[in-house]
Protein backbone atom coordinates (compact mmCIF):
# COMPACT_ATOMS: atom_id res chain seq x y z
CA UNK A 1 144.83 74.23 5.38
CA UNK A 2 145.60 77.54 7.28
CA UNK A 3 148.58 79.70 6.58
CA UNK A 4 150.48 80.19 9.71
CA UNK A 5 152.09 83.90 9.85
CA UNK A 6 154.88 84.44 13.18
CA UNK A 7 156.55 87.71 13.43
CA UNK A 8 160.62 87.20 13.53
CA UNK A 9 162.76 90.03 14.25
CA UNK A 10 160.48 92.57 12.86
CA UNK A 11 159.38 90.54 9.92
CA UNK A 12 156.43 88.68 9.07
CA UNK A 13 157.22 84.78 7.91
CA UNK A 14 154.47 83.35 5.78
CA UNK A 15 154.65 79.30 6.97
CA UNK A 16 152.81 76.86 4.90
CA UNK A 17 152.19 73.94 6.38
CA UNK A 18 152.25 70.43 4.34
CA UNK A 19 149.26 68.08 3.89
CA UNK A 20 150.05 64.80 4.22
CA UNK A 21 147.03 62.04 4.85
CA UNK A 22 144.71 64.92 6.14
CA UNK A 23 147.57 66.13 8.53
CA UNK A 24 149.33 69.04 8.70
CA UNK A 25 153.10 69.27 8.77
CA UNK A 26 156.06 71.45 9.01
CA UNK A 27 159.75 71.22 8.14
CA UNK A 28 162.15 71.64 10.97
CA UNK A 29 162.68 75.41 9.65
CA UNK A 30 159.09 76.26 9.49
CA UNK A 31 159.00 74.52 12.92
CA UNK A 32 161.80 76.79 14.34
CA UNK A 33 160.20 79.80 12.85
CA UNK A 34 156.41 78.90 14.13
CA UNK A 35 157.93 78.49 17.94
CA UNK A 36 160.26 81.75 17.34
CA UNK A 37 163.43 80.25 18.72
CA UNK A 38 166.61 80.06 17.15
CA UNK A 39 168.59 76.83 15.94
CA UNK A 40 170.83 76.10 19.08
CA UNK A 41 167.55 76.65 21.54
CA UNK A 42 165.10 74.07 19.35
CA UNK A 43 167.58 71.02 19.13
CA UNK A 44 168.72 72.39 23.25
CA UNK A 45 164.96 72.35 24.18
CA UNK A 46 162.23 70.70 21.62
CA UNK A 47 164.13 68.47 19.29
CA UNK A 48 163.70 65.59 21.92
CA UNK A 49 160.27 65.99 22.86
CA UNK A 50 159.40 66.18 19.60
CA UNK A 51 158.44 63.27 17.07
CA UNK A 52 159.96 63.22 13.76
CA UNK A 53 158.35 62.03 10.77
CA UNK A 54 160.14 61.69 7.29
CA UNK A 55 158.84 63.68 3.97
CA UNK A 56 157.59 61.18 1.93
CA UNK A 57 159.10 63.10 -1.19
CA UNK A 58 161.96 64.08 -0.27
CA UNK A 59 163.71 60.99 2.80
CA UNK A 60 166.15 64.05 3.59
CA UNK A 61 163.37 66.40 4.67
CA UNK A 62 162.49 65.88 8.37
CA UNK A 63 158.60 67.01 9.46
CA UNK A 64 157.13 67.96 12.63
CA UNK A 65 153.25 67.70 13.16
CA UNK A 66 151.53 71.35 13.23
CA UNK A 67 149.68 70.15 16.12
CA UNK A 68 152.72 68.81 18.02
CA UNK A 69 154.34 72.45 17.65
CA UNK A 70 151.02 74.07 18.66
CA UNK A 71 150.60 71.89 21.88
CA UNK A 72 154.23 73.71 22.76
CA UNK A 73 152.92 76.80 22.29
CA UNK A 74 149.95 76.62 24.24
CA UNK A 75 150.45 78.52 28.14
CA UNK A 76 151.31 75.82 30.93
CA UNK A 77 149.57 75.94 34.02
CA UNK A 78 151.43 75.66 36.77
CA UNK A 79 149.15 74.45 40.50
CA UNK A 80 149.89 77.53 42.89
CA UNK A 81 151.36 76.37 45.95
């Protein structure tokens, strides 16, 4: 498991992921921190293209795959025209 670090606002935010089944996972704060956006632009923008899985400890807890968030980050390439 890796700690994730993402600079907000001049701070440094220590996000530890969660291990489920060999996976790694984040809660929908972590997830919001990781992409750097605020609350309005992740349920505007990634909450829908997004899949949702449910903490197994905790049903209230909503978890988003570190992968899925990390696939987002990555830099689209656009064809030139």
């Amino acid at each position: 498991m890796e700690i994730l670090w993402t600079y907000q606002e001049e701070r440094k935010v220590m996000i530890m992921p969660q291990v489920i089944e060999g996976k790694e996972y984040l809660t929908q704060k972590e997830a919001m921190e990781f992409l750097g956006v605020s609350d309005k632009t992740f349920y505007k923008n990634y909450k829908d293209v997004l899949d949702e899985y449910t903490d197994p400890t905790d049903k209230r807890v909503i978890l988003y795959k570190k992968a899925d968030l990390l696939a987002l980050k990555q830099p689209r390439h656009r064809p030139k025209d």
